[in-house]
Protein backbone atom coordinates (compact mmCIF):
# COMPACT_ATOMS: atom_id res chain seq x y z
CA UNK A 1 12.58 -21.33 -23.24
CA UNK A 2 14.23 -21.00 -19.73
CA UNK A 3 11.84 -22.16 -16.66
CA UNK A 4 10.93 -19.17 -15.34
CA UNK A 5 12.41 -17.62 -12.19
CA UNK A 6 10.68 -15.09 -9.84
CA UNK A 7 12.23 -13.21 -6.59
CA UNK A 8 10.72 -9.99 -5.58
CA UNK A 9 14.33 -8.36 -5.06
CA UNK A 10 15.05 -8.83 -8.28
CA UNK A 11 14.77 -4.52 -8.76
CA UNK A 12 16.43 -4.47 -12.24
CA UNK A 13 13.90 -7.12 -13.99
CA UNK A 14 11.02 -7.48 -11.89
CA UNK A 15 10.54 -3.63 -10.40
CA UNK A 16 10.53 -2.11 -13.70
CA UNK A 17 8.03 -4.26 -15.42
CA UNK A 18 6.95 -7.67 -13.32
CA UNK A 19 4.29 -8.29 -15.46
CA UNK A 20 5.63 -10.38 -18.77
CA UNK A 21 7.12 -13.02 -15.40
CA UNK A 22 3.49 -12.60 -13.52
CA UNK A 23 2.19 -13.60 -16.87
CA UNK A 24 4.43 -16.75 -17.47
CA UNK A 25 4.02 -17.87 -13.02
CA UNK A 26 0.47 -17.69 -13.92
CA UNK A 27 0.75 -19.59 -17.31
CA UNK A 28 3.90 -22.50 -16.61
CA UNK A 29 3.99 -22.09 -12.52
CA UNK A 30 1.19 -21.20 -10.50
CA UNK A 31 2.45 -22.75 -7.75
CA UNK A 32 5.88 -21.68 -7.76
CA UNK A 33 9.27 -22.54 -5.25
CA UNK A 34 11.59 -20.00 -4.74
CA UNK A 35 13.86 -22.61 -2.85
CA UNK A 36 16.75 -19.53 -2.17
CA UNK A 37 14.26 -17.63 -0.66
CA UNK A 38 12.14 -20.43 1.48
CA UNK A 39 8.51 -19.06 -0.32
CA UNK A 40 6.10 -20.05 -2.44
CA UNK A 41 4.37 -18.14 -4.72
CA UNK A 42 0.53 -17.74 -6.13
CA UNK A 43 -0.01 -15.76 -8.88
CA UNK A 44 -3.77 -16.43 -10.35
CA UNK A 45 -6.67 -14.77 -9.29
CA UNK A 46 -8.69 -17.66 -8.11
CA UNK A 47 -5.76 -18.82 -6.28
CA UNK A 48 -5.14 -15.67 -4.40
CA UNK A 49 -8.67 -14.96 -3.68
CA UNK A 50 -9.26 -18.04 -1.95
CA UNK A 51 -5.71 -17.93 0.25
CA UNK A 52 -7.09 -13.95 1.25
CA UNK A 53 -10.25 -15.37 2.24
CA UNK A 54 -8.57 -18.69 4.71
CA UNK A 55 -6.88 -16.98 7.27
CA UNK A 56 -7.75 -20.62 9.46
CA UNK A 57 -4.69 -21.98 6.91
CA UNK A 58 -3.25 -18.85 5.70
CA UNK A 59 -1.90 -16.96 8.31
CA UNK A 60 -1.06 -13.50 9.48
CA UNK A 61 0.68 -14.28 12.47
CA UNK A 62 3.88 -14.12 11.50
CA UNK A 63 3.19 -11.21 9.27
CA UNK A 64 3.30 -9.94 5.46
CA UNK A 65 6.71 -9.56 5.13
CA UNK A 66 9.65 -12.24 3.91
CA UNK A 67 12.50 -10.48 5.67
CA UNK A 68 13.65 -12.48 8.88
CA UNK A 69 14.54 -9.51 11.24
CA UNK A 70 10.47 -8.49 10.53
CA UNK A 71 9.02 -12.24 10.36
CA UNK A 72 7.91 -14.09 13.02
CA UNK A 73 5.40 -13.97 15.56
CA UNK A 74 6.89 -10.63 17.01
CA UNK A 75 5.66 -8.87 13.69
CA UNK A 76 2.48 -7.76 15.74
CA UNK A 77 4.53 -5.14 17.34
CA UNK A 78 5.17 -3.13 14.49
CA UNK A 79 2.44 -4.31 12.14
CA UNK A 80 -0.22 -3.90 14.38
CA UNK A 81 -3.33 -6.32 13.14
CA UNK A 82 -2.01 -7.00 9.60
CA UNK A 83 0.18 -9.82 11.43
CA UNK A 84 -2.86 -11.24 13.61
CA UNK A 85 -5.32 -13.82 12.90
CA UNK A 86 -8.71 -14.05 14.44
CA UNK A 87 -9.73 -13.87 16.86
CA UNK A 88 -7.64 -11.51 18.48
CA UNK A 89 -7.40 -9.83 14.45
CA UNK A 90 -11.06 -9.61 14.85
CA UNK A 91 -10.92 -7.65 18.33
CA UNK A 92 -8.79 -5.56 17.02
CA UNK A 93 -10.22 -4.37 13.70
CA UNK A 94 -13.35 -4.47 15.82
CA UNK A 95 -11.88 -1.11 18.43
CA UNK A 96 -9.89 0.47 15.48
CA UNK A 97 -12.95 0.41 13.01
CA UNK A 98 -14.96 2.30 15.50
CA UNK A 99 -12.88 5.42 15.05
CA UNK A 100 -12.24 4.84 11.11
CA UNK A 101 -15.72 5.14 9.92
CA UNK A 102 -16.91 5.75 6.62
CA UNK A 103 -18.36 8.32 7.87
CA UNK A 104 -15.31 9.73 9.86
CA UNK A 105 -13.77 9.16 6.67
CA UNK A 106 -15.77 11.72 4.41
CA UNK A 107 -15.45 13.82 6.83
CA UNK A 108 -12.02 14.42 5.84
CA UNK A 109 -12.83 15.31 2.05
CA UNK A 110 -12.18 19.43 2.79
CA UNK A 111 -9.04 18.72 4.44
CA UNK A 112 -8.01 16.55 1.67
CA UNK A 113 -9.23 18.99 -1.02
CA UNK A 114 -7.63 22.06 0.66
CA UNK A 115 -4.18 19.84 1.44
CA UNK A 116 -4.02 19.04 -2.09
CA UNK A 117 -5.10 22.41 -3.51
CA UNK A 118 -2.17 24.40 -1.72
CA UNK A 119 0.53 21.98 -2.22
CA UNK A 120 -0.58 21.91 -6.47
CA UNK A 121 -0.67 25.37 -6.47
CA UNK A 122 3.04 25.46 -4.67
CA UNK A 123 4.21 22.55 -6.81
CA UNK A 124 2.98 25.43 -9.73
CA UNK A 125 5.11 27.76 -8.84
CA UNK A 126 8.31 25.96 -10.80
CA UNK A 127 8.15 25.38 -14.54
CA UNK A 128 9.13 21.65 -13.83
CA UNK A 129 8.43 20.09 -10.29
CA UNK A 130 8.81 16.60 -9.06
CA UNK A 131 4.87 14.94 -8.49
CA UNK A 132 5.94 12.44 -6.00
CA UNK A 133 8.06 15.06 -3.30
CA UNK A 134 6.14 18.08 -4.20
CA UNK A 135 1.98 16.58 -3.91
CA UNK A 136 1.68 12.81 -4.24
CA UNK A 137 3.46 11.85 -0.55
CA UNK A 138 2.73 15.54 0.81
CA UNK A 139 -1.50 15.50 0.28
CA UNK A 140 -1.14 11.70 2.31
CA UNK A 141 1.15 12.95 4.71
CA UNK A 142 -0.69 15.98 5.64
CA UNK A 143 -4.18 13.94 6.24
CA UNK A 144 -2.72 10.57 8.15
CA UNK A 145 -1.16 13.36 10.26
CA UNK A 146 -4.12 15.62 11.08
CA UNK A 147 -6.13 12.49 11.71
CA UNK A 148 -3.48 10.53 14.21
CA UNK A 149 -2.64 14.08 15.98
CA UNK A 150 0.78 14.92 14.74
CA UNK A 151 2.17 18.50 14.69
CA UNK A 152 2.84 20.48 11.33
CA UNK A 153 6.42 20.84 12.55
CA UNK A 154 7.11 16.99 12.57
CA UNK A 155 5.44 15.68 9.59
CA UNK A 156 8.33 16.16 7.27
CA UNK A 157 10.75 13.93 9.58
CA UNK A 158 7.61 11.29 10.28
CA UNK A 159 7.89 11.07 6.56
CA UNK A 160 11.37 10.71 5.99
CA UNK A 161 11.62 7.87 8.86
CA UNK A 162 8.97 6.01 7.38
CA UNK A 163 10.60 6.04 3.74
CA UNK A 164 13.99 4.79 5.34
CA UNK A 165 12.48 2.09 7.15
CA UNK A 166 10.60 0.92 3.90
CA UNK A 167 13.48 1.53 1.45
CA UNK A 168 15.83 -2.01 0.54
CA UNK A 169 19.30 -1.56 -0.92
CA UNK A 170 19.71 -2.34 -4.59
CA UNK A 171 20.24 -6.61 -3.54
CA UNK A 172 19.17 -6.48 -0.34
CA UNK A 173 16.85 -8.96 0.78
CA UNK A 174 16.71 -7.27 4.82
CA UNK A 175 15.46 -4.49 6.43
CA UNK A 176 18.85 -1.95 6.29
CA UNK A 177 20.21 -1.04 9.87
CA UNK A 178 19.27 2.64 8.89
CA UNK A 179 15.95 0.75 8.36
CA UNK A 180 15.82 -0.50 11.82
CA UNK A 181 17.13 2.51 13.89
CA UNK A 182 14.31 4.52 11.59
CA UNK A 183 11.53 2.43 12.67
CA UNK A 184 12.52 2.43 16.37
CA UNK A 185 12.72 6.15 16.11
CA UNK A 186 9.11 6.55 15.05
CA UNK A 187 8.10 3.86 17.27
CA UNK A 188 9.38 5.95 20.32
CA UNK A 189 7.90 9.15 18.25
CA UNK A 190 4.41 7.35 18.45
CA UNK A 191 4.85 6.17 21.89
CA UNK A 192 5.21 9.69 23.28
CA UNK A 193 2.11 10.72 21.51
CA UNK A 194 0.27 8.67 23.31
CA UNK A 195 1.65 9.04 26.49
CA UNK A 196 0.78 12.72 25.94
CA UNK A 197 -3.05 12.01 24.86
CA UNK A 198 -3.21 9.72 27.74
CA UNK A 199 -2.79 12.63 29.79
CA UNK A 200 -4.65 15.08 27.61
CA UNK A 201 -7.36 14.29 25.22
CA UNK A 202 -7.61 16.12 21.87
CA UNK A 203 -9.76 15.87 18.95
CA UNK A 204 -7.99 13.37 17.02
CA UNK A 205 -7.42 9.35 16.01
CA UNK A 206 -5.00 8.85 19.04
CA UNK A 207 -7.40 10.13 21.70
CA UNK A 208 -9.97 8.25 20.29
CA UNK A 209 -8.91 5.01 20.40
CA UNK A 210 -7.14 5.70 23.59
CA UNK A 211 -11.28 5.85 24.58
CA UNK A 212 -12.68 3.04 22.15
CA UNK A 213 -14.01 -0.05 23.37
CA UNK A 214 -15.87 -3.02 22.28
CA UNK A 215 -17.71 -4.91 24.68
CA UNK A 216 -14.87 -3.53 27.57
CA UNK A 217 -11.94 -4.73 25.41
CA UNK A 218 -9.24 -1.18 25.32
CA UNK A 219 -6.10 -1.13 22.83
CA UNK A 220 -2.94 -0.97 25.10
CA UNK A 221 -0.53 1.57 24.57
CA UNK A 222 1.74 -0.67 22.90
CA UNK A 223 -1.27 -2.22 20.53
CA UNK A 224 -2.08 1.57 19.63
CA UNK A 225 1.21 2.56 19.06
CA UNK A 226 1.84 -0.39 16.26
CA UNK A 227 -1.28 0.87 14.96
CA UNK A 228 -0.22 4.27 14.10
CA UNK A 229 3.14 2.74 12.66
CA UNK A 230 1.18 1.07 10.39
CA UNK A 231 -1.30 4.15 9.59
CA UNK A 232 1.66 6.30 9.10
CA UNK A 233 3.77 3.96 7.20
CA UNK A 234 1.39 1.93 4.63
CA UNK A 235 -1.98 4.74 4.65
CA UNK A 236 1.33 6.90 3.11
CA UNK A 237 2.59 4.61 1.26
CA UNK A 238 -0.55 3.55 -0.40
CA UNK A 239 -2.09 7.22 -1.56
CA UNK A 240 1.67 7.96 -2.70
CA UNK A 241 2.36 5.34 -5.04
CA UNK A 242 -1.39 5.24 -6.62
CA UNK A 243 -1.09 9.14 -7.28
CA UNK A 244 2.35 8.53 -9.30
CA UNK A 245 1.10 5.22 -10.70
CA UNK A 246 -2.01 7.06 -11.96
CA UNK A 247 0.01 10.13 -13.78
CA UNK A 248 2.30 7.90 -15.18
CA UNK A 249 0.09 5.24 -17.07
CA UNK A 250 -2.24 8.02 -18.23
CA UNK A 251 0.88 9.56 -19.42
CA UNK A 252 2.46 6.31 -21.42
CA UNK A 253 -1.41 5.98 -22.94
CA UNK A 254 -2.80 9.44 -24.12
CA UNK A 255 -6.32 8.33 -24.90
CA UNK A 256 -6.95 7.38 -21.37
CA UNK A 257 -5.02 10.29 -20.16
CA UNK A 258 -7.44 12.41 -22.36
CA UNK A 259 -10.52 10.80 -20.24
CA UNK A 260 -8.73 11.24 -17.20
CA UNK A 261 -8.64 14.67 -17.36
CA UNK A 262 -11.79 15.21 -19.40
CA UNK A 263 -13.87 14.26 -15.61
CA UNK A 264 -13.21 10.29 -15.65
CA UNK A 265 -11.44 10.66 -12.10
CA UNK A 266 -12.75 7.63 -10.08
CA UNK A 267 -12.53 5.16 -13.29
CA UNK A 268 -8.71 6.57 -13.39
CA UNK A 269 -8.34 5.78 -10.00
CA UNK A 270 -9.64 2.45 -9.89
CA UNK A 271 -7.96 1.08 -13.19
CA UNK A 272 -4.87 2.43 -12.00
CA UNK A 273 -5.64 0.00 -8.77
CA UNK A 274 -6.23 -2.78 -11.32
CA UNK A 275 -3.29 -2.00 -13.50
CA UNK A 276 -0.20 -1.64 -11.60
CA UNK A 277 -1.41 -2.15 -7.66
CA UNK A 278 1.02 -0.03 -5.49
CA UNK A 279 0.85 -3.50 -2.91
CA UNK A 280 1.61 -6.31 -5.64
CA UNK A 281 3.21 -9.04 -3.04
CA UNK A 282 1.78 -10.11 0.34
CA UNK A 283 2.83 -13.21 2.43
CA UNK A 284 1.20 -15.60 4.52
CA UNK A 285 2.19 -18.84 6.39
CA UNK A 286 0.32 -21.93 6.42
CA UNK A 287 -0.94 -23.44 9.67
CA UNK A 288 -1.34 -27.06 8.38
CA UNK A 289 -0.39 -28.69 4.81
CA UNK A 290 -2.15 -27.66 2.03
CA UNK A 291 -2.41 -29.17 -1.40
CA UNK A 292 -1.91 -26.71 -4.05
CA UNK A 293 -1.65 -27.44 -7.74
CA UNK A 294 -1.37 -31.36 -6.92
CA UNK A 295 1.31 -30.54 -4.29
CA UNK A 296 1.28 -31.17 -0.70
CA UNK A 297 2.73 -27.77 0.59
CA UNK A 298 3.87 -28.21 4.01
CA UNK A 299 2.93 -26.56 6.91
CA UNK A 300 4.67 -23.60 8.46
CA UNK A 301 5.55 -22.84 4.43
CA UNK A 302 5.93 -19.35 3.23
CA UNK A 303 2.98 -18.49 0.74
CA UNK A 304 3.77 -15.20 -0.97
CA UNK A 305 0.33 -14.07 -2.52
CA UNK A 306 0.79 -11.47 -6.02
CA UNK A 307 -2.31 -9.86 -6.21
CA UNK A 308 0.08 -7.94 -8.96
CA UNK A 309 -0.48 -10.97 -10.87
CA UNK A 310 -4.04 -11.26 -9.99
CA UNK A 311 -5.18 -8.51 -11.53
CA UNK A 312 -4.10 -9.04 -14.84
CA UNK A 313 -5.68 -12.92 -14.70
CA UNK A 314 -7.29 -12.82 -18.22
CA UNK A 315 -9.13 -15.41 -16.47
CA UNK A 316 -10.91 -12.93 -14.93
CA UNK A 317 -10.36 -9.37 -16.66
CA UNK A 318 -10.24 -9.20 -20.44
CA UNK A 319 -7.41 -7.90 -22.53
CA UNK A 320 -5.75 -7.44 -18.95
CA UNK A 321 -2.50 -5.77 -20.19
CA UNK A 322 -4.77 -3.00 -21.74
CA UNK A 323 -4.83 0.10 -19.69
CA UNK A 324 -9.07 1.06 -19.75
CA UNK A 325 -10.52 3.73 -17.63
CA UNK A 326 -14.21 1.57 -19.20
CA UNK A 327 -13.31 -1.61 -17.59
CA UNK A 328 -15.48 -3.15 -15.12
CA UNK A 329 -12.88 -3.35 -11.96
CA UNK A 330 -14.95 -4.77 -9.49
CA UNK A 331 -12.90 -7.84 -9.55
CA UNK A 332 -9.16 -6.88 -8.45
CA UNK A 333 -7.47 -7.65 -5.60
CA UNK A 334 -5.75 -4.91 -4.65
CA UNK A 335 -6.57 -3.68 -1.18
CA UNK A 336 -6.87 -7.69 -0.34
CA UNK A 337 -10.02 -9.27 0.77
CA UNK A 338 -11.35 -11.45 3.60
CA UNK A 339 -10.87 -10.74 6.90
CA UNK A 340 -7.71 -8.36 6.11
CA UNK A 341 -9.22 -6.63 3.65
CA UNK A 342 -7.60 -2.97 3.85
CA UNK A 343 -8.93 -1.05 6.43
CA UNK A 344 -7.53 2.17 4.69
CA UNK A 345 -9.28 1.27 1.43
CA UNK A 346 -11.87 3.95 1.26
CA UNK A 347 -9.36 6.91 2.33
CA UNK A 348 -7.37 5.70 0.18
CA UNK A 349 -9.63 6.17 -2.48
CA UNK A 350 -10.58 9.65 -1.52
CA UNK A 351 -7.39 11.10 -1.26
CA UNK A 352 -6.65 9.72 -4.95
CA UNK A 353 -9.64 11.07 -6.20
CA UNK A 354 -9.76 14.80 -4.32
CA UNK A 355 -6.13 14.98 -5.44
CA UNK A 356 -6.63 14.13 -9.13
CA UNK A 357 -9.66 16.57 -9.67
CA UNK A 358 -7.78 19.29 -8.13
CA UNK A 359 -4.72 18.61 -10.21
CA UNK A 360 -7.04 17.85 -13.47
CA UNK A 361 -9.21 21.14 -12.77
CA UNK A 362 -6.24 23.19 -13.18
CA UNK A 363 -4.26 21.78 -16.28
CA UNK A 364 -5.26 20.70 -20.06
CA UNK A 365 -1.87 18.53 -20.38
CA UNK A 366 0.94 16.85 -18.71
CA UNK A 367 4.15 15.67 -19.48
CA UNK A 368 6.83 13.57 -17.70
CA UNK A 369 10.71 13.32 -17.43
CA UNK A 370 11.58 9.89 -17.39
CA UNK A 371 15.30 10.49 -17.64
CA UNK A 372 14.92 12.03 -14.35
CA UNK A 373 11.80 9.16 -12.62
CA UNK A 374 13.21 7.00 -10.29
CA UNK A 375 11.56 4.03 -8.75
CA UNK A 376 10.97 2.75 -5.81
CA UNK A 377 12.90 -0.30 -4.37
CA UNK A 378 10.85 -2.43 -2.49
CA UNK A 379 9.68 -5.95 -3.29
CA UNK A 380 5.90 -4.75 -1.20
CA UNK A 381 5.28 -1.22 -2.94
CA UNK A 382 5.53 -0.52 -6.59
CA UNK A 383 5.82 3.33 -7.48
CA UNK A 384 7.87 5.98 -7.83
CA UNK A 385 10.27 8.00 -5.67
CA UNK A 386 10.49 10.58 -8.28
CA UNK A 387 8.38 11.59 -11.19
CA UNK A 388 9.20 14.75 -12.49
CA UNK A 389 6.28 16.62 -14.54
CA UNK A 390 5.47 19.71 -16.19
CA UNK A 391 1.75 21.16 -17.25
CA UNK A 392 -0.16 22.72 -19.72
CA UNK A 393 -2.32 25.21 -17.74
């Protein structure tokens, strides 16, 4: 057997089904060189756990992503506190988590519920309709949007700019210039929103953490703005590709599809998370040598973490290729963990779970057109960027 080869651009091979070469990294490479690419890569649990949890050696600072035009340690300006380390990570978190409270967060379950109501019940109105366009990114887009303070009118475009800044050319290993232009567009988008709430408060994310403070430390305008880039962009991204994730391995195993729609919502949710994570790569640079596997890794390496591959460690979960709304998930990965652990995590959650119930109140069965599915291409998200269904009502 061939040594085995792994490059998150690899769309044909790896974005379709990573998981038989996440099983052989973990098995014959766990610490594997992609020397092309300038990255290594850890794929077991243990492994990836403990690199989450050392930001002191694993770092943020120059960000989660491999692509030079977004690497460095000018990623902070569009990836807000995802590319910081403590402490200034930890001042950070510390401002923004003061206006995204759990209980800030519940709050939202109505809005959620009524966004995803009237866009299933639109989505209805066709015989076949596609899950991802017509609910899975609209319920996401709807709620980032009332929270950060952006008008009904503009929502459509904010979501259109943030696909084309995430999307990577069948090959391509950069950001696309479309990419670029796109994010600097919703950068300067962002940037007049808070210019305007500087001037006028309103009831909403923007004006709030134009006011937050810990111990006298304000966001900047600029710190702020990156923020909502990265609200907009991966709190999206997130809810979207779980949703279509969630239809479509319920749909390839009927039993657990049966559950699912029989009441099992938050076990559907969360072994969807396990399964097939919608974030399965995330990088980090080390700030001294580390010796991995009986390797001295040097420092200022590229460590790409797979929690992908994590959370099918049979190590860890058992039968891990086995799709189980019973399983005990308390183990996976999949929002991170440490200091970084997702900040969006619980909303998240919510808007997976309001939007399932609504969509499994109304229906006895599904089906899906995979003829028509297309998936996304992206080596950081794995979903779909169309899933066309049709129900049983």
């Amino acid at each position: 057997m061939a040594d085995v080869t792994f490059s998150p651009y690899d769309y044909y091979d790896i974005d379709s089904d990573p998981y038989p070469v996440y099983a052989r990294l973990r098995e014959e490479a766990p610490l594997y060189r992609n020397e092309e690419l300038e990255f290594w890569a850890l794929s077991r649990h243990a492994d990836v756990m403990a690199a989450l949890r050392d930001p002191m050696r694993f770092s943020s600072a120059n960000g989660p992503l491999l692509e030079s035009s977004v690497w460095g340690p000018a990623a902070q300006r569009a990836l807000s506190f995802i590319a910081m380390d403590p402490p200034r990570h930890t001042r950070m978190r510390a401002i923004v988590s003061r206006v995204f409270t759990p209980r800030r967060v519940a709050e939202l379950e109505p809005h959620i519920r009524a966004a995803a109501h009237h866009h299933i019940q639109n989505a209805f109105s066709n015989e076949q309709f596609d899950f991802i366009a017509d609910v899975s990114a609209k319920v996401p887009t709807d709620v980032i949007s009332e929270l950060v303070g952006v008008p009904p009118s503009d929502r459509a475009e904010v979501r259109r700019l943030a696909d084309v800044a995430l999307h990577r050319e069948v090959g391509g290993r950069e950001v696309t210039q479309e990419g670029l232009d796109a994010l600097l567009v919703l950068v300067g988008h962002f940037a007049e929103l808070v210019a305007e709430r500087r001037n006028r408060r309103r009831d909403d994310l923007v004006s709030a953490l134009l006011d937050a403070q810990v111990d006298g430390d304000r966001l900047t305008d600029e710190e702020i703005v990156a923020f909502l880039h990265l609200l907009v962009g991966a709190g999206n991204e997130t809810t979207t590709n779980l949703l279509g994730n969630a239809v479509y391995w319920a749909w390839r195993h009927p039993d657990q599809k049966a559950k699912a729609l029989a009441g099992h919502v938050p076990e559907w949710v969360e072994e969807t998370l396990r399964y097939d994570t919608a974030a399965p790569t995330v990088l980090r640079s080390l700030t001294c040598e580390v010796e991995l596997h009986g390797v001295a890794v040097p420092q200022g390496s590229r460590v790409l973490l797979l929690p992908g591959a994590a959370n099918r460690d049979p190590v860890v979960f058992a039968d891990p290729d086995c799709y189980d709304l019973s399983r005990d998930t308390g183990s996976m990965i999949s929002f991170g963990n440490g200091p970084h652990f997702c900040l969006g995590a619980s909303l998240a959650r919510l808007e997976a779970r309001v939007t399932l119930e609504e969509l499994s109140a109304r229906i006895a069965d599904f089906d899906l057109d995979l003829s028509q599915a297309r998936r996304r291409q992206s080596p950081y998200i794995r979903g779909f960027a169309a899933l066309p269904m049709t129900t049983v009502r």
